[in-house]
Structure formats: C-alpha cells, structure tokens
C-alpha atoms as a PDB file:
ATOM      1  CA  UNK A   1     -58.756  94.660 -72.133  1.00  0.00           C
ATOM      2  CA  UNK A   2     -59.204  92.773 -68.377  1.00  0.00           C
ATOM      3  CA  UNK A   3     -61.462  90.895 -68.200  1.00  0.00           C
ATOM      4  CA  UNK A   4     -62.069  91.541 -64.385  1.00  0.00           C
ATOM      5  CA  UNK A   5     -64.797  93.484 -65.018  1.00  0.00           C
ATOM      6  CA  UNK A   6     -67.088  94.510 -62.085  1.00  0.00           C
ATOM      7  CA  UNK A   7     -70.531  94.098 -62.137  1.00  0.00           C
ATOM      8  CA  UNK A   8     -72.392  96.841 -62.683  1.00  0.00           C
ATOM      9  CA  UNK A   9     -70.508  96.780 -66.337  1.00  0.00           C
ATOM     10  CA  UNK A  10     -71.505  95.162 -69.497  1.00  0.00           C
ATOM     11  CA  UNK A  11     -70.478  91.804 -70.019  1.00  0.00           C
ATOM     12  CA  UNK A  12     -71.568  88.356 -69.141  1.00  0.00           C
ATOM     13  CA  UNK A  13     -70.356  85.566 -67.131  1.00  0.00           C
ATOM     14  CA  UNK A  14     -67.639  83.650 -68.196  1.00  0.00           C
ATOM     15  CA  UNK A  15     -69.442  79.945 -66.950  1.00  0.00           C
ATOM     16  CA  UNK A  16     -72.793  81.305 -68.768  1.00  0.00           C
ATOM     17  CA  UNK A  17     -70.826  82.089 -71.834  1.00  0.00           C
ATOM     18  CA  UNK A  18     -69.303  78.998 -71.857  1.00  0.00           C
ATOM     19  CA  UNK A  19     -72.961  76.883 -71.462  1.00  0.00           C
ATOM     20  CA  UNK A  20     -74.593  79.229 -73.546  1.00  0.00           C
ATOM     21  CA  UNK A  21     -71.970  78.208 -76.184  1.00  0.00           C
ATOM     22  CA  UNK A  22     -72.624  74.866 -75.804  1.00  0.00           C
ATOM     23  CA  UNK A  23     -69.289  73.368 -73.539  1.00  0.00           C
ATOM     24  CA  UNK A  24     -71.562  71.492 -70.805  1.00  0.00           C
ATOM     25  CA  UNK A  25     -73.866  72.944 -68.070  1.00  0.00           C
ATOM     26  CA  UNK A  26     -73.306  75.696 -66.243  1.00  0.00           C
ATOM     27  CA  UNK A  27     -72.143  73.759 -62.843  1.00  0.00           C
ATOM     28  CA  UNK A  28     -70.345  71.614 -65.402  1.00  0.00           C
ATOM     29  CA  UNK A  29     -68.360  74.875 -66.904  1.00  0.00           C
ATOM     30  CA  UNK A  30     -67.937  76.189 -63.229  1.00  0.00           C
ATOM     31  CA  UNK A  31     -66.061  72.858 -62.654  1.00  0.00           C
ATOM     32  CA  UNK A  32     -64.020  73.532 -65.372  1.00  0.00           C
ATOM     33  CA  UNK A  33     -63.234  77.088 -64.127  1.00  0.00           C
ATOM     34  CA  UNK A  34     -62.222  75.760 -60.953  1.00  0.00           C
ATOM     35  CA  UNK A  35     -60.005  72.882 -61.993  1.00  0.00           C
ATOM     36  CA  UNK A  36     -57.837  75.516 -63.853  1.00  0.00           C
ATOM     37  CA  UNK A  37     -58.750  74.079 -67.553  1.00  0.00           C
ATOM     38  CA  UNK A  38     -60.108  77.608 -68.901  1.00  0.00           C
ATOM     39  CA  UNK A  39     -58.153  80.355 -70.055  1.00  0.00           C
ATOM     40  CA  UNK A  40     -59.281  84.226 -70.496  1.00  0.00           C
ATOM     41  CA  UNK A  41     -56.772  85.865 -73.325  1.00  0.00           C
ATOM     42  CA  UNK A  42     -54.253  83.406 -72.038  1.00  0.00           C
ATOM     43  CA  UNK A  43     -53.979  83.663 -68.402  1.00  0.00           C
ATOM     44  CA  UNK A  44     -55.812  80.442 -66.676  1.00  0.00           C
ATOM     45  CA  UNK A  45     -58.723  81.021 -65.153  1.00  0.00           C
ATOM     46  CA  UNK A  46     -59.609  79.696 -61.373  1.00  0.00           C
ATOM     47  CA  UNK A  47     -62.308  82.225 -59.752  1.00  0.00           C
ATOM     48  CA  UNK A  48     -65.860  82.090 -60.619  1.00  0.00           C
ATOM     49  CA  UNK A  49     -67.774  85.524 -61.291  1.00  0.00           C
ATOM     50  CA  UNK A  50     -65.584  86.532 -64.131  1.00  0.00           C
ATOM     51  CA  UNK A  51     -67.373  88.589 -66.378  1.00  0.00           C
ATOM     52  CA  UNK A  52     -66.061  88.655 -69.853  1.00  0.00           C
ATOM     53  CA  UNK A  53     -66.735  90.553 -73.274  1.00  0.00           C
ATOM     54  CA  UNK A  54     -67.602  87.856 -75.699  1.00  0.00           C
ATOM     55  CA  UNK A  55     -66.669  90.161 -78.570  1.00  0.00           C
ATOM     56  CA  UNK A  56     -63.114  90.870 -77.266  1.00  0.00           C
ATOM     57  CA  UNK A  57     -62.020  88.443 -74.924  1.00  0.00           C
ATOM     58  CA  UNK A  58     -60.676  84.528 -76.445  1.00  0.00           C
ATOM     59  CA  UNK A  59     -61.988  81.860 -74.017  1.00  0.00           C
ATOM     60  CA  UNK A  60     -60.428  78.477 -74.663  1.00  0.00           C
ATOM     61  CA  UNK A  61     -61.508  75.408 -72.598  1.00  0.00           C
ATOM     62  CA  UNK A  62     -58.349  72.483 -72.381  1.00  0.00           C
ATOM     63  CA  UNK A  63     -56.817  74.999 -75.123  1.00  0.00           C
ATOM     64  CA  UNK A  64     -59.788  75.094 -77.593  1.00  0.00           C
ATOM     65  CA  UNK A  65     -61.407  78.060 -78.255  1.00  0.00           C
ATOM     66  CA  UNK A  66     -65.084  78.629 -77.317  1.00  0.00           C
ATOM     67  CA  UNK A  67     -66.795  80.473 -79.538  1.00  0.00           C
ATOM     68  CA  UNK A  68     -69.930  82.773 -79.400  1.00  0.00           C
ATOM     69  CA  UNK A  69     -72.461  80.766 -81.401  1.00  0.00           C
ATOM     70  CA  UNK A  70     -75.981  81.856 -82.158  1.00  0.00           C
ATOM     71  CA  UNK A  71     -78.796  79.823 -79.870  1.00  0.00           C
ATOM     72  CA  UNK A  72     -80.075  76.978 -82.087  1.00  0.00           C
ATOM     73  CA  UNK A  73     -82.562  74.012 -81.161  1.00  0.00           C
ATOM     74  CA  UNK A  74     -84.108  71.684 -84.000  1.00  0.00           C
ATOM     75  CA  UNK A  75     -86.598  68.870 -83.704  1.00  0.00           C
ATOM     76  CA  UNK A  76     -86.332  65.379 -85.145  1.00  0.00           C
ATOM     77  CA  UNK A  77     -88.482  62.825 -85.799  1.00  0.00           C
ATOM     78  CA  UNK A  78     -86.083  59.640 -84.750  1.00  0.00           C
ATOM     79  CA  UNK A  79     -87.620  56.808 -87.068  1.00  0.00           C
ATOM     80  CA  UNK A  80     -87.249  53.377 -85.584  1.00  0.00           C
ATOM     81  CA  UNK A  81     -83.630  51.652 -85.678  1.00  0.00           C
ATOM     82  CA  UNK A  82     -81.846  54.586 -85.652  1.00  0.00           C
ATOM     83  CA  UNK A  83     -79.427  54.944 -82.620  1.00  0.00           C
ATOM     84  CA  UNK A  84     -80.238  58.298 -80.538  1.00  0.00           C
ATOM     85  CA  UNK A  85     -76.647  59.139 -80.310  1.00  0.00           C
ATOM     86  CA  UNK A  86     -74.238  61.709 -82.766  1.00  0.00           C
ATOM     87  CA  UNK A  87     -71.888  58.866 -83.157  1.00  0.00           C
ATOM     88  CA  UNK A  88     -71.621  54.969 -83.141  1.00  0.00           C
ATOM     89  CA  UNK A  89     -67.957  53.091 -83.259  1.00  0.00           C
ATOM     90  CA  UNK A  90     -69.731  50.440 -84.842  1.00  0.00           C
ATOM     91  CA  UNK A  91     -71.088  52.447 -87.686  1.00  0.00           C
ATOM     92  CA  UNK A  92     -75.152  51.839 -87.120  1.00  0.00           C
ATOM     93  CA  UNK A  93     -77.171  54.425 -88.425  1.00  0.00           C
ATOM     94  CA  UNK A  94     -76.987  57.397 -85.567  1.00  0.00           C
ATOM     95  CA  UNK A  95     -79.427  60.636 -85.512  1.00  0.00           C
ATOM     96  CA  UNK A  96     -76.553  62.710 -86.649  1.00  0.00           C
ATOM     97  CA  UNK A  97     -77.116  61.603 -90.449  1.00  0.00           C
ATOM     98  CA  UNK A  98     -80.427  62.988 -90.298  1.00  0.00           C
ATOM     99  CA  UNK A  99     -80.248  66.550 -88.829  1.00  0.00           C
ATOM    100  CA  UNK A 100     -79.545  69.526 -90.817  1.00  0.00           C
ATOM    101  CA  UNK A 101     -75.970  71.049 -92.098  1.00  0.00           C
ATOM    102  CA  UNK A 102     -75.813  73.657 -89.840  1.00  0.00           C
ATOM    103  CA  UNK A 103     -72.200  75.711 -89.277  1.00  0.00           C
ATOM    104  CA  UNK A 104     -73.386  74.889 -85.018  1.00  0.00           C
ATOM    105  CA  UNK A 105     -72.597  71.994 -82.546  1.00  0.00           C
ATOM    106  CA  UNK A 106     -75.885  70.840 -81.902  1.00  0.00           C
ATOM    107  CA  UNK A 107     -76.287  68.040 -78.578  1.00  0.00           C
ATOM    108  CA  UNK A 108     -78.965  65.929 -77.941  1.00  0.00           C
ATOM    109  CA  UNK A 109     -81.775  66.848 -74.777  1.00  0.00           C
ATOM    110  CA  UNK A 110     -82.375  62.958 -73.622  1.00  0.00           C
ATOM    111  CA  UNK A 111     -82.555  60.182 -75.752  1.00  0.00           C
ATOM    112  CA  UNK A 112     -85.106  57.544 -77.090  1.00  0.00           C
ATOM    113  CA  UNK A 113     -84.034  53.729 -77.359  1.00  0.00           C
ATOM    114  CA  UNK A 114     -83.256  52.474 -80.815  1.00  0.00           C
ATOM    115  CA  UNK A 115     -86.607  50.729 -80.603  1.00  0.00           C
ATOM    116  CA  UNK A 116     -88.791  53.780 -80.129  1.00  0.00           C
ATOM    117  CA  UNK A 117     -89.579  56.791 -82.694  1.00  0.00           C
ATOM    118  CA  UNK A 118     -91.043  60.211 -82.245  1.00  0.00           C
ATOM    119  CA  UNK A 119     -89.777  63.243 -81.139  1.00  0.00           C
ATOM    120  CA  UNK A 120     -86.036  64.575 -79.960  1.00  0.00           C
ATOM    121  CA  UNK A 121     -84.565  67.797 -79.622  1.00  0.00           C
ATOM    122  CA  UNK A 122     -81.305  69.052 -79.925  1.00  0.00           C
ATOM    123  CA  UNK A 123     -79.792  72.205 -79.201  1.00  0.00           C
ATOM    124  CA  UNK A 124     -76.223  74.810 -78.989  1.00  0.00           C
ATOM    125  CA  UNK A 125     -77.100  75.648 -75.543  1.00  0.00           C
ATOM    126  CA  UNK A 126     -75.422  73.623 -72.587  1.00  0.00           C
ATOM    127  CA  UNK A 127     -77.749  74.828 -70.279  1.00  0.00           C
ATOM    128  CA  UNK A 128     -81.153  74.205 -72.432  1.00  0.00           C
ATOM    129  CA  UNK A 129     -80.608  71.180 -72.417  1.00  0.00           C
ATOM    130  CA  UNK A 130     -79.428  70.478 -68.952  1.00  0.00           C
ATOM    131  CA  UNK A 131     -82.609  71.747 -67.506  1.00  0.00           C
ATOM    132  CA  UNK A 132     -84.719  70.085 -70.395  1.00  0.00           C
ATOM    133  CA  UNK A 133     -83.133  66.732 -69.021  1.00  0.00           C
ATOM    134  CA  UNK A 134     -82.748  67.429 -65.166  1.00  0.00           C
ATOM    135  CA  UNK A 135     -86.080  65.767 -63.338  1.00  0.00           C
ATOM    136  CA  UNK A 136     -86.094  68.611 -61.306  1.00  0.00           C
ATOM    137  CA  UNK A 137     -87.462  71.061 -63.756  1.00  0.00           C
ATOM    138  CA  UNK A 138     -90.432  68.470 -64.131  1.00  0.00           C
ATOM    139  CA  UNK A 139     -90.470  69.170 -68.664  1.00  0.00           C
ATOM    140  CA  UNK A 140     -93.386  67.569 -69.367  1.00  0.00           C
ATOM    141  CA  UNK A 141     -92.943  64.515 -71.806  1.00  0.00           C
ATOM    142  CA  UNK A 142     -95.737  62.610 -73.709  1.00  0.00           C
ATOM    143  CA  UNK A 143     -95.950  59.415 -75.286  1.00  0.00           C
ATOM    144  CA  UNK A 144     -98.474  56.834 -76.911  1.00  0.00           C
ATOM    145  CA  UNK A 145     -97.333  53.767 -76.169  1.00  0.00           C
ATOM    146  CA  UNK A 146     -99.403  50.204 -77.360  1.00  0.00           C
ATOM    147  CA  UNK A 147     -99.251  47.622 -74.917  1.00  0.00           C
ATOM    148  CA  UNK A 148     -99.633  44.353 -74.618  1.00  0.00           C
ATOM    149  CA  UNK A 149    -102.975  43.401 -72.439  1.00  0.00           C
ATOM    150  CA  UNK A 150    -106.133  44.956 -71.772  1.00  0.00           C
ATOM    151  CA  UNK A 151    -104.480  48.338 -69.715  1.00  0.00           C
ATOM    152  CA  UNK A 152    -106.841  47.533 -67.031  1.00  0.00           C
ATOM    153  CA  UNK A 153    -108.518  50.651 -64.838  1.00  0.00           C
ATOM    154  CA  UNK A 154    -106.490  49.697 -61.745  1.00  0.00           C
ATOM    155  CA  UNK A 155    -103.201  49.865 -63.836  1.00  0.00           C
ATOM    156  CA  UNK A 156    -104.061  52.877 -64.847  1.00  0.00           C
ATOM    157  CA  UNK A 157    -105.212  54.415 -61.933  1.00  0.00           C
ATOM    158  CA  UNK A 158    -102.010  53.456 -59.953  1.00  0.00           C
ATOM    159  CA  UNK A 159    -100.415  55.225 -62.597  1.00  0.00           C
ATOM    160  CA  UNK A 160    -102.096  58.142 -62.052  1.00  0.00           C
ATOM    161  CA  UNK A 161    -101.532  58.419 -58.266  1.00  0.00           C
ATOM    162  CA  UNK A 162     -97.648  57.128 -58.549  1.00  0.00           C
ATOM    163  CA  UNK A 163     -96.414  54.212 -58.082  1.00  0.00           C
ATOM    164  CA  UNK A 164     -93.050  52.789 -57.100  1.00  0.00           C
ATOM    165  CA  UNK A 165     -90.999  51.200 -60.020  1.00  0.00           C
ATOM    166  CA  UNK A 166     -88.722  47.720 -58.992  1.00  0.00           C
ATOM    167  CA  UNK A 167     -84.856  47.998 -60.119  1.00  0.00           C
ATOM    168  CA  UNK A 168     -84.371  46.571 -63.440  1.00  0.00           C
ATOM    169  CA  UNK A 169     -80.694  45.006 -63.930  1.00  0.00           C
ATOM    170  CA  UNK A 170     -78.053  47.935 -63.158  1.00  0.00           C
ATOM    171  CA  UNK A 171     -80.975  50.174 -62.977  1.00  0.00           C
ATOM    172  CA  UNK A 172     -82.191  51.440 -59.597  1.00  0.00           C
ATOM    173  CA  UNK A 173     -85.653  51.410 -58.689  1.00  0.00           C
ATOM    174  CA  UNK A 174     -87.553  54.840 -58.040  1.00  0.00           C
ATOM    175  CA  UNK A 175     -90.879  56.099 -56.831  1.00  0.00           C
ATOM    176  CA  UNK A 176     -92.290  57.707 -60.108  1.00  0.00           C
ATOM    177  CA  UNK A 177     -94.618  60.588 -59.169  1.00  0.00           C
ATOM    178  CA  UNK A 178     -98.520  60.915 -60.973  1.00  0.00           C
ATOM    179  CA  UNK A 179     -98.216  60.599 -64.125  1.00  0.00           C
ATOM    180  CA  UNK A 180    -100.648  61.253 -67.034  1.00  0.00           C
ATOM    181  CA  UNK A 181    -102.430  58.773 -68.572  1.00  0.00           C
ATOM    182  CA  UNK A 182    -105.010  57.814 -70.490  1.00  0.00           C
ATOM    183  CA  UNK A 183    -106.836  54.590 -72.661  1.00  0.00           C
ATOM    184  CA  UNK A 184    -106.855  55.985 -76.616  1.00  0.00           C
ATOM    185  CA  UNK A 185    -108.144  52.321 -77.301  1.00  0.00           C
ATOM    186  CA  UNK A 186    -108.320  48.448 -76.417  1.00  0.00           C
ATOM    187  CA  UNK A 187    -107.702  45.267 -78.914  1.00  0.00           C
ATOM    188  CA  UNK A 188    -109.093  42.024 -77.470  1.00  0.00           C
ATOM    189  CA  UNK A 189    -108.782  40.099 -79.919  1.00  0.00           C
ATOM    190  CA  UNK A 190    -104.878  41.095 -80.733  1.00  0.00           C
ATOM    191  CA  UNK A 191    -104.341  41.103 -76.928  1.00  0.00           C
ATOM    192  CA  UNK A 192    -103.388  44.920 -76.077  1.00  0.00           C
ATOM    193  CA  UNK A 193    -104.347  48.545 -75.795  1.00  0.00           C
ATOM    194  CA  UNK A 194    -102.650  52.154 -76.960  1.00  0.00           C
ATOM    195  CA  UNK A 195    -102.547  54.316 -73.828  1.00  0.00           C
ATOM    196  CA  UNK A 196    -100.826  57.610 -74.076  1.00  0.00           C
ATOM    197  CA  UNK A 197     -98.699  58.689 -70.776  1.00  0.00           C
ATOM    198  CA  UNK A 198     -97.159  62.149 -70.063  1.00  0.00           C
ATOM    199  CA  UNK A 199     -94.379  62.317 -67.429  1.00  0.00           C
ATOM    200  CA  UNK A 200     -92.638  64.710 -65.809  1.00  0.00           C
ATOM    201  CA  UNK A 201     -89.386  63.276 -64.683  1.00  0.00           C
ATOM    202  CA  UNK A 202     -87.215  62.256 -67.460  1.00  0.00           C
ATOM    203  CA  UNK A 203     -85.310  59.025 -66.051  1.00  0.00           C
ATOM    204  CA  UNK A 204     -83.854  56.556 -68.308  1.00  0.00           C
ATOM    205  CA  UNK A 205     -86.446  54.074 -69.130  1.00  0.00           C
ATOM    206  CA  UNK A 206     -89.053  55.709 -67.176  1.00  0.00           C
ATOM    207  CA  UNK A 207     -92.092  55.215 -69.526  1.00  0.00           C
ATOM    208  CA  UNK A 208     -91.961  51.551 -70.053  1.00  0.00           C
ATOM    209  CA  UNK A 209     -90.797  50.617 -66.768  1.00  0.00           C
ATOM    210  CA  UNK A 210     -93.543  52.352 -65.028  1.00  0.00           C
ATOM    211  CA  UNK A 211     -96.117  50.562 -67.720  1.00  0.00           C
ATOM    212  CA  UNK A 212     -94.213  46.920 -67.206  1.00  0.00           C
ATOM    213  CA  UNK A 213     -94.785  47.551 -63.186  1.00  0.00           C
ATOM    214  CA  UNK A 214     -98.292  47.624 -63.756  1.00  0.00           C
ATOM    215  CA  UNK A 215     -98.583  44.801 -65.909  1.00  0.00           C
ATOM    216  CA  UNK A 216     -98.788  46.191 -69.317  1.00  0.00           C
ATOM    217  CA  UNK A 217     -95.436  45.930 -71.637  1.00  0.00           C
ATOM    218  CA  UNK A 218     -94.601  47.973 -74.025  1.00  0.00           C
ATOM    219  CA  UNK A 219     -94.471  46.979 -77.307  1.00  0.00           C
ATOM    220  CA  UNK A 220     -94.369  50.129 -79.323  1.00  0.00           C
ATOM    221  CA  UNK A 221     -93.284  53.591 -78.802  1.00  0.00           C
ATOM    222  CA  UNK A 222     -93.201  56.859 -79.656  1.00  0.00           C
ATOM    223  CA  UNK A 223     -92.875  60.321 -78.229  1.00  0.00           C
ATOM    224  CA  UNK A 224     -95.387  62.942 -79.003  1.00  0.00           C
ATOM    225  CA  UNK A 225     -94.169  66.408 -77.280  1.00  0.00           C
ATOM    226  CA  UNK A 226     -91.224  67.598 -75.143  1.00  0.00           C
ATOM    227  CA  UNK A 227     -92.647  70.916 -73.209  1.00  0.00           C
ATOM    228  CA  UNK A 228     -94.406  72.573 -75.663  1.00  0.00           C
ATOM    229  CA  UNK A 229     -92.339  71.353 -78.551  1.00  0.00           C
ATOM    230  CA  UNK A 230     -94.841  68.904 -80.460  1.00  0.00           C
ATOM    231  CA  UNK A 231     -94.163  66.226 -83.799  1.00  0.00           C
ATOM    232  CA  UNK A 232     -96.732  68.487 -85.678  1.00  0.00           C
ATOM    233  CA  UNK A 233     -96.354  67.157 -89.468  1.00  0.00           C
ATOM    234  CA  UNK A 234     -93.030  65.456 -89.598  1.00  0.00           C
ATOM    235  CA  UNK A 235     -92.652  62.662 -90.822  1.00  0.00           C
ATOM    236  CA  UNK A 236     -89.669  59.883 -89.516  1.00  0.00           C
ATOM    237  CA  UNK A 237     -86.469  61.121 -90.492  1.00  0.00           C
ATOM    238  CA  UNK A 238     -87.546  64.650 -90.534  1.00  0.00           C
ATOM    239  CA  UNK A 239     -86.154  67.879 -88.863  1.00  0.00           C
ATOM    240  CA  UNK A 240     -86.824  71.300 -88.772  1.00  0.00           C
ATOM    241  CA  UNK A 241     -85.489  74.297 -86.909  1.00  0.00           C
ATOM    242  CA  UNK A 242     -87.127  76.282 -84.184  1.00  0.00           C
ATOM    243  CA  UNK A 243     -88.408  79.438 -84.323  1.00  0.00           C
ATOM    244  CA  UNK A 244     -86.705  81.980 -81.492  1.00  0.00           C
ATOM    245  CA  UNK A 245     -90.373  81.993 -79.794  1.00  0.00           C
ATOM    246  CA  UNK A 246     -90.076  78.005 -79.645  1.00  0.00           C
ATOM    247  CA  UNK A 247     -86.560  78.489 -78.072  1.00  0.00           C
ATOM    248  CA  UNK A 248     -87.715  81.576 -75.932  1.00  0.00           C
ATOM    249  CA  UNK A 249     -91.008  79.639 -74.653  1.00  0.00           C
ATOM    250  CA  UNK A 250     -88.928  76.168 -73.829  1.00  0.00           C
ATOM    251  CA  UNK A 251     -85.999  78.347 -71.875  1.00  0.00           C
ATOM    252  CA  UNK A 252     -88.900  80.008 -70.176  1.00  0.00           C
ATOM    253  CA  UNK A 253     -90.535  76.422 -69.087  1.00  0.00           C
ATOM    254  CA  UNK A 254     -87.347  75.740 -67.166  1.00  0.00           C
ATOM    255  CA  UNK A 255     -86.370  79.559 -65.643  1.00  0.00           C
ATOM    256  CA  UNK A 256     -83.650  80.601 -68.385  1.00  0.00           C
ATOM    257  CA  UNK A 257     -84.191  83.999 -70.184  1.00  0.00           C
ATOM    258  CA  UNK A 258     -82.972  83.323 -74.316  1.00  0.00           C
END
C-alpha cells in the first residue's frame, strides 16, 4: 500500500508517528525526514506531510524500526544521590534501576540534580515531553526548598515580581519571570527558612539560582508537582504509572490531544 495518502484519508503523520513513538520531538523527527534518515516500506523518505498507516506501513529511522507503542508516562520519586539520567559510564546509581519493567522506552521530562529528591516524570511520547520541558509552554513546577538565612520579605517579594538571575560559570544569565513563592517557616536559631517556589520556565538550575540571587542558598531540595502531576504518597524510590486521564490532562496543559 502507498503511503502517499491524501488527506482527507485515514492515517496519521509520519513525523507525529514517529514522536508519538517516542524517536525525539516532532521538529526533531521532521529533521530527520528531511535529512533523508527515514524510510517508509523501504523507499527513503524526504517530504514532510506523509501520512502513513501505522498498522501497515514499516517506518525505520537510520534503519531501525519504529514501532507503534502504547502512550505511557510514570512518576518517580528520585531519592537523593541518585543520578537523574537512564545511564551512567561510571556505574553510579541512575533513575533507570528504579522505574518499572515495562516492554516501553520510557525518557525522562527534565531532570533534578543528584542532590535534590522529589518528583520526575517519564514518558513514550517524544512530544510530551518536549512541551513538558520547553519554557514556552510555561508547565508549572513546584518545589520546597530550605534555605539558608532568614528568606527575608524583600527576597521574596523580588521573587515574586521577577528578577534577573547573574550567569553562573558556563551558564548564561536570564530574566526569570514572577514566580511563586511563599515562607512555610523560619529557623533562627539554625540560621534558615523552608520557602516553597513554583516556576513556570523550566531552565537548568532555575530554582536555586533564582533563590542564591536573592540571597538565600539552597540547601535542600525537592520537587513537589510537575503540572498537575503531584508526589501524593510515594515514598523515595517509588514509581507508579499514570492513569490515561493523568496523561490526557498533562497533554492537554501543553495543547496535544492523547
């Protein structure tokens, strides 16, 4: 069967088929497309708009096959001193170990620094977690963080308004827009306060470096929430797999239908 289907027929895209299945984004996969590494039933593959038939038609990408796989996402509880990564060449303990045995390739959305715990999520779907991670779609992210000082009301109301964050070794700096806060509690006498912060951008760092520009370093921390994906009851080290309304309600949050 061709797969130059037209339109108006059933079928689906080949570059959303190929996200969907979990190869990269979906301007990622059109890249692919273009550069000539996809094939269609053996014959390359350079226009975009190709619909396909998932069911009949073999897609390989650099001459692997890419197949249909159902749309998973799980949440884990990343305890502290475990590496957010699926692999490490030096063999330190990576989030991989800890997520279910599941017959899926499942890719992190962001990552937490082996020093923080709380909440990641991981999904099958390229473009999930693209848009989870891109600052444009503005996912909501919450943290507590404890800190080392008395979170003073002007830190925290600088924080609130946005503030511009200083460059921080190879990092760039960036104006970080309003963010969330708030002062859960302050410890003279041990010297610091637990403040939790919600963001909306999702850069590298972002949390701390926005907290050590206002005078308050982090010492702890943990993520609460992505979206409207929450910790709930798990405990570090524990995972469990979302519902399809949990999938359904996060693709909605960032304009994908699942």
């Amino acid at each position: 069967m061709s797969f130059f289907w037209r339109e108006r027929e059933m079928g689906e895209r080949l570059h959303k088929f190929m996200a969907a299945a979990g190869v990269a984004s979906r301007r990622k996969c059109e890249e692919m497309i273009v550069q000539g590494r996809v094939t269609v039933d053996g014959k390359a593959v350079r226009k975009l708009g190709v619909v396909i038939d998932p069911e009949v038609n073999v897609v390989r990408v650099d001459g692997r096959r890419v197949s249909a796989q159902r749309s998973v996402a799980v949440v884990l509880y990343k305890p502290k001193g475990v590496l957010a990564t699926m692999r490490d060449e030096r063999g330190r303990p990576c989030v991989a170990a800890l997520l279910p045995e599941m017959d899926v390739v499942l890719k992190p959305a962001g990552r937490l620094d082996k020093s923080a715990e709380g909440l990641m999520l991981f999904s099958t779907d390229g473009e999930l977690i693209q848009r989870l991670t891109h600052p444009r779609f503005e996912v909501p992210r919450t943290y507590v963080c404890v800190v080392r000082g008395a979170a003073q009301d002007s830190a925290i109301e600088r924080l609130r308004k946005g503030i511009y964050v200083p460059p921080e070794g190879e990092e760039p700096g960036f104006r970080a827009k309003p963010a969330e806060v708030e002062v859960i509690s302050r410890d003279a006498e041990r010297n610091r306060s637990t403040v939790r912060v919600t963001v909306r951008e999702g850069r590298k760092h972002q949390v701390k470096r926005m907290l050590k520009a206002v005078g308050a370093p982090v010492l702890d921390l943990k993520r609460l929430s992505i979206g409207p994906i929450r910790l709930g009851s798990l405990k570090p080290g524990q995972s469990r797999v979302l519902s399809k309304e949990d999938v359904r309600r996060l693709a909605k949050m960032v304009g994908l239908k699942r």
